[in-house]
Protein backbone atom coordinates (compact mmCIF):
# COMPACT_ATOMS: atom_id res chain seq x y z
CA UNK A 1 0.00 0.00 0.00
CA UNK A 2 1.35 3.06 -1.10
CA UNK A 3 1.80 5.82 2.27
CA UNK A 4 0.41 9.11 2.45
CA UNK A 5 3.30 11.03 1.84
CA UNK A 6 4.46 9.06 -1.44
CA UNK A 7 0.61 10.03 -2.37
CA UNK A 8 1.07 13.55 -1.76
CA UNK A 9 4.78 13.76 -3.51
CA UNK A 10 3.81 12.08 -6.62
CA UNK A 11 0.75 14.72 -6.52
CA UNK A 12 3.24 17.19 -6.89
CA UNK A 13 6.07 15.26 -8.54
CA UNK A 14 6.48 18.42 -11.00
CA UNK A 15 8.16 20.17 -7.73
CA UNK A 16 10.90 17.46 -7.95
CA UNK A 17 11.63 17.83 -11.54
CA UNK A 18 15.29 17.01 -12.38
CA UNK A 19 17.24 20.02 -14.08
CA UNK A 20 17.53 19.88 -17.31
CA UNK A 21 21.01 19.40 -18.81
CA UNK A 22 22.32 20.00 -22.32
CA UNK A 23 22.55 16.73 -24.43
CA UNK A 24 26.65 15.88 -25.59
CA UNK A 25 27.95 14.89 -28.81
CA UNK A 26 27.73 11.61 -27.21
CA UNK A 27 24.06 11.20 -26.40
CA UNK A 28 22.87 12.97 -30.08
CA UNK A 29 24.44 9.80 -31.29
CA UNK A 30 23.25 7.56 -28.79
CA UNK A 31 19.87 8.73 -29.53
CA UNK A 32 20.48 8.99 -33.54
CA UNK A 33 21.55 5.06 -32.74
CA UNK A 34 18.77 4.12 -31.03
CA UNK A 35 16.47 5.36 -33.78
CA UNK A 36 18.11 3.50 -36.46
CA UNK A 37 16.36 0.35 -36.18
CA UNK A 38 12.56 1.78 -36.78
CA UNK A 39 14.38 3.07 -40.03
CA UNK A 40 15.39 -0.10 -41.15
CA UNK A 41 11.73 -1.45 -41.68
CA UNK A 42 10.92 -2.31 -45.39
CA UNK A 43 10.34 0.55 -47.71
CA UNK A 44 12.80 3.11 -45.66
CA UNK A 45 16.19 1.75 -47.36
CA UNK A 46 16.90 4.84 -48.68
CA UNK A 47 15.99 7.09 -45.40
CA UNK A 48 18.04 4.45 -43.32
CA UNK A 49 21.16 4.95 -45.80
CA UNK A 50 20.87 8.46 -45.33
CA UNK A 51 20.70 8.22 -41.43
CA UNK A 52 23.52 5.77 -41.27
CA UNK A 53 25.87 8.07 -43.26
CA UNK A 54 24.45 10.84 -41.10
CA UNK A 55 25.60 9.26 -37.96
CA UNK A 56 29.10 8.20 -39.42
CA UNK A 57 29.33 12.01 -40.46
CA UNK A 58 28.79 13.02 -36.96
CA UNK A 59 30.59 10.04 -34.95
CA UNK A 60 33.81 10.94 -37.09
CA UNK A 61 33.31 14.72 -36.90
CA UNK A 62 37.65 16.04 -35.83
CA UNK A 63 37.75 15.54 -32.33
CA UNK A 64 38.57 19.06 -31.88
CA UNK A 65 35.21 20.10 -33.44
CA UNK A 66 33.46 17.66 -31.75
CA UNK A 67 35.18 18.92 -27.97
CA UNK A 68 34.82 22.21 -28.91
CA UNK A 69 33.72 24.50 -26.03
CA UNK A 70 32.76 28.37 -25.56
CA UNK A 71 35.59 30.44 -23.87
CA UNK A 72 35.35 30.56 -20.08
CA UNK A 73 33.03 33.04 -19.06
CA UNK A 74 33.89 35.72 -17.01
CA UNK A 75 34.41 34.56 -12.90
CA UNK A 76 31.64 34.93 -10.69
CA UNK A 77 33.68 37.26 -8.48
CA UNK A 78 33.95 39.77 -11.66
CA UNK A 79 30.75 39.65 -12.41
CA UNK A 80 29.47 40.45 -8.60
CA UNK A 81 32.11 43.35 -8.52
CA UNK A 82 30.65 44.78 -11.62
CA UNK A 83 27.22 44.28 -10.56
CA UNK A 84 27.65 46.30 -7.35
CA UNK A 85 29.44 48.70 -8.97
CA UNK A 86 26.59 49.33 -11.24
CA UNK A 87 24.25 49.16 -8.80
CA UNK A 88 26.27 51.54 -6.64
CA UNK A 89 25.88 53.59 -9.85
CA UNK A 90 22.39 53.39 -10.45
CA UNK A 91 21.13 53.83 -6.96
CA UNK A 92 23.56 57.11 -6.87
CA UNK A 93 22.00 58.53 -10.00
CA UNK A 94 18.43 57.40 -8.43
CA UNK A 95 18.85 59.92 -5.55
CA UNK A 96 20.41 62.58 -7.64
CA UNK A 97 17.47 62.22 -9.94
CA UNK A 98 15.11 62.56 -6.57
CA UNK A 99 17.00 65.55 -6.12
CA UNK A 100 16.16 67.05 -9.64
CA UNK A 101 12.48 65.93 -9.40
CA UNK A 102 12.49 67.99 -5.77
CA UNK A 103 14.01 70.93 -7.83
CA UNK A 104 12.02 71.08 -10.20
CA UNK A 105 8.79 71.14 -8.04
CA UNK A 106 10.32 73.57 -5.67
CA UNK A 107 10.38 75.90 -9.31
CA UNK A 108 7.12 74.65 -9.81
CA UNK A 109 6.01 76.40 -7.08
CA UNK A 110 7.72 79.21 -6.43
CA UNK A 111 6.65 80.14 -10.24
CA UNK A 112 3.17 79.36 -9.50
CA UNK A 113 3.24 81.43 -6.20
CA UNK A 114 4.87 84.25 -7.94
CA UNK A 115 2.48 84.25 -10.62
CA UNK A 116 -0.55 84.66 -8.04
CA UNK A 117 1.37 87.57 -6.26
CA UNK A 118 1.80 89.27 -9.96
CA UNK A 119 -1.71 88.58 -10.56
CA UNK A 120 -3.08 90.18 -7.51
CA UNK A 121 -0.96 93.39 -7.43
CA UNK A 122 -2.19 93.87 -11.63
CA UNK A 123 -5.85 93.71 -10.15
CA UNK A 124 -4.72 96.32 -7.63
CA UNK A 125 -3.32 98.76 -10.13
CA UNK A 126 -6.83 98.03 -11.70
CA UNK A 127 -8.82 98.66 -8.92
CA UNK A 128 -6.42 102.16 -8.57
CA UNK A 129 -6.70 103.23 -12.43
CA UNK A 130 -10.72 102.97 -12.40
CA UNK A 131 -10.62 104.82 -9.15
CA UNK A 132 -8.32 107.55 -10.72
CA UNK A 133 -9.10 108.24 -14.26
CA UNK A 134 -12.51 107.95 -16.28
CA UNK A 135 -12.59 108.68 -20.18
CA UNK A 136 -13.54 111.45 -19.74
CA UNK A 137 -10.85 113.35 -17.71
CA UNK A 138 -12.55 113.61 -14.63
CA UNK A 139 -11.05 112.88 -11.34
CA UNK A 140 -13.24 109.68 -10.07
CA UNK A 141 -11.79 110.58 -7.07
CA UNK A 142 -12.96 113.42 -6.57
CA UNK A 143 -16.91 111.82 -6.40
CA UNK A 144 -15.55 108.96 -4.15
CA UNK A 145 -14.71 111.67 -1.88
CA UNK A 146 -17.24 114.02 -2.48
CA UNK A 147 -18.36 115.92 0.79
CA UNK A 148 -14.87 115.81 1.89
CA UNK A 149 -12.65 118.63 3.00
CA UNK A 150 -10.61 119.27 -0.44
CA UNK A 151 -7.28 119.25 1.44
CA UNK A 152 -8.58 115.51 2.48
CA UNK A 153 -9.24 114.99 -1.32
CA UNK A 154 -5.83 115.75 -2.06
CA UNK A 155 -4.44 113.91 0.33
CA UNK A 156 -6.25 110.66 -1.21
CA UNK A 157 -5.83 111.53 -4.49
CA UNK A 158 -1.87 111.37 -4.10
CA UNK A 159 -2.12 107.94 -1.81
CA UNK A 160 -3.77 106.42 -4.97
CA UNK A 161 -1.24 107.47 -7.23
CA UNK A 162 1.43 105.89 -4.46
CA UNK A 163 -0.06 103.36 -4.43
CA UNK A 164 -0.54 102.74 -8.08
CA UNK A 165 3.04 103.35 -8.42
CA UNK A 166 4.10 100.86 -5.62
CA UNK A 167 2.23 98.16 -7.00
CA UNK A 168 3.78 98.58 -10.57
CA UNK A 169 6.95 98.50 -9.31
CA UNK A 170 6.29 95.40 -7.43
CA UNK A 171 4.62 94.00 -10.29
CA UNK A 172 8.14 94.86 -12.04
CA UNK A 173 9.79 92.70 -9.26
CA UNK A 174 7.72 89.93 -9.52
CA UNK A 175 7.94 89.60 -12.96
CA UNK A 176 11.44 89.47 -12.39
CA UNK A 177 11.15 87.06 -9.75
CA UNK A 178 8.59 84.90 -12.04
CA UNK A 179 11.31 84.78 -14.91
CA UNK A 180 14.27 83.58 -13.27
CA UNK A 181 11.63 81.12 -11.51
CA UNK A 182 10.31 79.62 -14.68
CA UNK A 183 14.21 79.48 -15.77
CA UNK A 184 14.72 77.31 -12.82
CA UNK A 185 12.18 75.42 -13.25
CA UNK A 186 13.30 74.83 -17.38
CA UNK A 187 16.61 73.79 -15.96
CA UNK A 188 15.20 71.39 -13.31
CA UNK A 189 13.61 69.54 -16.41
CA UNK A 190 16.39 69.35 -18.66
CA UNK A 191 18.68 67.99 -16.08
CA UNK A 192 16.12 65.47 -15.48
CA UNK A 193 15.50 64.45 -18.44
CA UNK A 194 19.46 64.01 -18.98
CA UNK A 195 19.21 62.06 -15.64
CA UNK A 196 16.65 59.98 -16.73
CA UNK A 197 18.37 58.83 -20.02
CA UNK A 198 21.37 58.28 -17.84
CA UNK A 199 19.37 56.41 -15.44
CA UNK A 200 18.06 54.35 -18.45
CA UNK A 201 21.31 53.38 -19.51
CA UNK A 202 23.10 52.12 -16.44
CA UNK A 203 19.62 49.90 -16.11
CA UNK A 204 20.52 48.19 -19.43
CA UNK A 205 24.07 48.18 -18.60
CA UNK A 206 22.93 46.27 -15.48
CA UNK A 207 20.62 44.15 -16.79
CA UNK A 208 23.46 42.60 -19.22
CA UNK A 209 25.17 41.69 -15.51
CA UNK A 210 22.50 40.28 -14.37
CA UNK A 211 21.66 38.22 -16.80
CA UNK A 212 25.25 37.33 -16.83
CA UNK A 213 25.18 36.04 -13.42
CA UNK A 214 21.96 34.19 -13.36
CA UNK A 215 23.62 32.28 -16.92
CA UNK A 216 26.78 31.35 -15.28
CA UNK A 217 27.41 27.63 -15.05
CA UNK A 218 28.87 27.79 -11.90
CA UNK A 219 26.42 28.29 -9.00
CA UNK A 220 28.13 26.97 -5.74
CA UNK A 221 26.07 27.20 -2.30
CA UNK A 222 27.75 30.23 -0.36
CA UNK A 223 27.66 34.01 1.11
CA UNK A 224 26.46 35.50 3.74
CA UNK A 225 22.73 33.40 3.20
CA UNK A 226 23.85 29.97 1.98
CA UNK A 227 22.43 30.08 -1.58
CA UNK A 228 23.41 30.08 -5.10
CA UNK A 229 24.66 33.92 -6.58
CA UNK A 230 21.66 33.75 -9.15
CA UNK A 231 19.29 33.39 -5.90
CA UNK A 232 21.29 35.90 -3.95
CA UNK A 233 20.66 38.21 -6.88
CA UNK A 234 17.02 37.74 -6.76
CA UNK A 235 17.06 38.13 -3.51
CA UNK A 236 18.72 41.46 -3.60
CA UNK A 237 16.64 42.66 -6.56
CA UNK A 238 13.30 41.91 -4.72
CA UNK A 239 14.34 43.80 -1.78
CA UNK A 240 15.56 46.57 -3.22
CA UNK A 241 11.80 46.86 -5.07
CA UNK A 242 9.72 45.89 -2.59
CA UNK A 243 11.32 46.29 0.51
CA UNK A 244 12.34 43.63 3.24
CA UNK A 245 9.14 43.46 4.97
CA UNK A 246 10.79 42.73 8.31
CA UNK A 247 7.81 43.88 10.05
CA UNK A 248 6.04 41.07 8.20
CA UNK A 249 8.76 38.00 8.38
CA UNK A 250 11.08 39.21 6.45
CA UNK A 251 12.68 37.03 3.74
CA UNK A 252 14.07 33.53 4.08
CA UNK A 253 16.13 31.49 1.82
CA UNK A 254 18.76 28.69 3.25
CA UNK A 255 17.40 25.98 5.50
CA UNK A 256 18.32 22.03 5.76
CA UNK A 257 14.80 21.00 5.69
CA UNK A 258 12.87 21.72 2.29
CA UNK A 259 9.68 20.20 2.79
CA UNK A 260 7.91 16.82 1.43
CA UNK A 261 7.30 18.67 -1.63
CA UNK A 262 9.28 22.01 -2.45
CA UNK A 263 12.87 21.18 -2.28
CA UNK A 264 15.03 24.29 -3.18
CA UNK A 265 15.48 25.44 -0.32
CA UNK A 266 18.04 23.08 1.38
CA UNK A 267 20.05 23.82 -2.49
CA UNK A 268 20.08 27.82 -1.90
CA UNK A 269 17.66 27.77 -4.73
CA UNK A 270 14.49 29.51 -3.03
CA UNK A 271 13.36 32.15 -0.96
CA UNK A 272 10.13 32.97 0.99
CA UNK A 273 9.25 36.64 0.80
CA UNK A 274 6.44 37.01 3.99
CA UNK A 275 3.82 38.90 3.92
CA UNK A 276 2.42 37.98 7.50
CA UNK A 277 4.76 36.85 10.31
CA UNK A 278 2.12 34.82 12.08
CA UNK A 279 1.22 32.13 10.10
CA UNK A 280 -2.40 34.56 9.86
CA UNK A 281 -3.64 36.12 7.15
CA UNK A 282 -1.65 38.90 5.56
CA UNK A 283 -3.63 42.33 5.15
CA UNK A 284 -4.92 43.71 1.94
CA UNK A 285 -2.09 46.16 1.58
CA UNK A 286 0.24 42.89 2.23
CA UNK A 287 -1.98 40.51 -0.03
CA UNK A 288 -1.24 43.34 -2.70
CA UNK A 289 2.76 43.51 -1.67
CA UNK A 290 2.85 40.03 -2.13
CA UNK A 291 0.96 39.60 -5.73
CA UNK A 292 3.32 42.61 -6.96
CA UNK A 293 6.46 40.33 -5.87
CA UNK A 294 5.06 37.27 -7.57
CA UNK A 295 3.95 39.09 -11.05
CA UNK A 296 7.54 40.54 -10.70
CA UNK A 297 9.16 37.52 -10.78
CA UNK A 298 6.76 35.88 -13.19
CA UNK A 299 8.28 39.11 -15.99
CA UNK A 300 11.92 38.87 -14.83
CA UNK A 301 11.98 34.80 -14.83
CA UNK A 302 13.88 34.54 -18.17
CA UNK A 303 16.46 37.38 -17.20
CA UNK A 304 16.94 36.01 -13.70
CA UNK A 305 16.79 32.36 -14.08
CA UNK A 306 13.59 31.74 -12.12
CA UNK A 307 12.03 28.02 -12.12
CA UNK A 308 8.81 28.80 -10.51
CA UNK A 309 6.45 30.95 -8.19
CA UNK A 310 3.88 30.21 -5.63
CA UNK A 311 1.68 32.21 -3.99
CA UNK A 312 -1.54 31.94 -2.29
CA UNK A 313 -2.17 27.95 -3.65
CA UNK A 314 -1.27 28.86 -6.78
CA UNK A 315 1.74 28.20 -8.96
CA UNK A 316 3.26 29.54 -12.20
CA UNK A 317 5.59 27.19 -13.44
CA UNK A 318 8.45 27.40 -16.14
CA UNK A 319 8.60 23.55 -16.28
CA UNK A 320 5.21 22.86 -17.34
CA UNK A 321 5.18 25.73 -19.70
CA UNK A 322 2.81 27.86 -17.70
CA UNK A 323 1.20 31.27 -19.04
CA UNK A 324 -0.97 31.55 -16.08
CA UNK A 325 -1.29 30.48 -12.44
CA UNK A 326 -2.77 27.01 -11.66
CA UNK A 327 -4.59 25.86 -9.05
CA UNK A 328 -2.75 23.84 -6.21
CA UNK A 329 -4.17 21.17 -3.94
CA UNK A 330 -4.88 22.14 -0.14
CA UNK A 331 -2.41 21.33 2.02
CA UNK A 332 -3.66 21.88 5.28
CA UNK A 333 -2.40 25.63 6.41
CA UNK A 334 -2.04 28.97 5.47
CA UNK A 335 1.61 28.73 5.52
CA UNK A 336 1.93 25.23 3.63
CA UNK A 337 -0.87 26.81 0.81
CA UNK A 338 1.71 29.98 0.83
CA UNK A 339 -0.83 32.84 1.94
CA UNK A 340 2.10 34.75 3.98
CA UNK A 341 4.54 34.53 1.80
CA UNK A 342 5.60 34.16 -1.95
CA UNK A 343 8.06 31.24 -2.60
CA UNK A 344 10.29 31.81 -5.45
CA UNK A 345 12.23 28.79 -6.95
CA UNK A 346 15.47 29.38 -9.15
CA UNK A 347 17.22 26.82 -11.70
């Protein structure tokens, strides 16, 4: 009789899929070989002749053709020097950028606050010139303050003109003002928009790194977390977008145990990103954290190397070919059906 857990493994036996390795010179012929003898059936003398001097074509290829190898690639240790240079680089430009961006709304608004004051003093020199002149000649003044003693009249009548002076020379300053504002506030945008392209192109120039280290055929167990430098990197990359979370578990990778089904983790080939430290369920805000992480991962899988994502007892896989999330069988808890936290596989 076949136990439980056997039951449940096989259930998920696409967890435990072997990694795929690329076939040798040697197993193209085996294979070739093997096929050789459904070719051989009557009426196939002529495709069998053709497959047999096929195979003797390829079996007796120079060995140095048939050995050949790509040059070394470039060392691990390179590549993570380059890629924390870069992203020394890019998080450098990100805060001078943040720095533009606060420029350039600081412009923003002193230009828009200078353009109110220049607004309002024109509406007093308004209010002064109807309250002066009329078209024809007369004083209005002189009715506004009819009944007045005339020295009074005078008086008033050289306070408006003061004041219609005063405001035009402050409407002189504040055009001033407004000009070198809006000058700023051009040169704010230009720089960011330099900053931006720059930004743009230390992004691709990291990406090629990246992609560099999640290829690299040699992906040894080690650093500071006990795990592979591809899942290291998407480790880093995650936090750096999303944050650590340690208020809500924080992120774990390494551990001896993987599980009766997912078994990455004991390979440095998997981290949990938590949502909820409690083994509860997470909040909406964390429930939206966590779906952002997993559709993240789901568009950088082919850069990073990524073999599959779970999240909330569902699964995208790369091994079955997967364009969508599938439904996973219940497995008993919140945790085990991965509702506080997102579990990220690598190759």
């Amino acid at each position: 009789m076949q136990s439980d857990h056997q039951s449940r493994v096989d259930d998920f036996a696409d967890f435990w899929a072997p990694d795929p390795t690329d076939p040798t010179w040697v197993d193209r012929a085996e294979a070739m070989a093997a096929a050789l003898p459904a070719l051989l059936r009557p009426g196939r003398a002529r495709v069998a002749a053709l497959a047999v001097a096929l195979l003797g074509a390829f079996l007796f290829l120079p060995q140095a053709a048939a050995s050949a190898v790509p040059m070394d690639p470039e060392s691990m240790s390179s590549l993570k020097e380059r890629a924390d240079t870069l992203s020394a680089e890019y998080n450098g430009e990100l805060r001078d950028m943040e720095g533009v961006i606060q420029e350039a709304e600081l412009a923003q608004k002193r230009a828009e606050g200078t353009r109110e004051d220049v607004e309002a003093s024109r509406e007093q020199v308004r209010s002064l010139a109807v309250a002066t002149y009329t078209s024809g000649g007369i004083d209005l003044s002189m009715s506004l303050f009819a009944g007045t003693e005339p020295d009074e009249v005078i008086d008033r009548a050289v306070l408006i003109d003061y004041l219609s002076t005063s405001n035009q020379d402050k409407i002189d300053r504040l055009s001033q003002a407004l000009s070198r504002d809006e000058t700023a506030q051009e040169t704010a945008e230009e720089r960011l928009e330099q900053v931006e392209e720059d930004l743009q192109e230390l992004e691709d120039r990291r990406l090629e790194v990246q992609r560099m280290i999640a290829a690299h055929p040699e992906q040894p167990i080690g650093g500071p977390y006990s795990i592979t430098p591809r899942t290291e990197q998407m480790r880093a990359l995650v936090i750096e977008k999303f944050g650590e979370g340690e208020n809500v578990g924080g992120v774990g990778c390494y551990r001896e145990v993987g599980g009766w089904i997912v078994g990455e983790h004991p390979k440095g080939r998997a981290c949990d990103f938590m949502v909820d430290p409690n083994g509860s369920m997470p909040s909406q805000e964390q429930v939206d954290r966590g779906w952002a992480i997993a559709e993240w991962a789901r568009e950088n899988a082919e850069d990073l190397e990524i073999m599959y994502v779970i999240y909330r007892q569902q699964i995208w896989d790369t091994r079955r070919g997967d364009t969508d999330w599938r439904p996973m069988a219940d497995r008993g808890n919140i945790t085990e059906n991965h509702f506080d936290h997102v579990h990220i596989s690598m190759w």
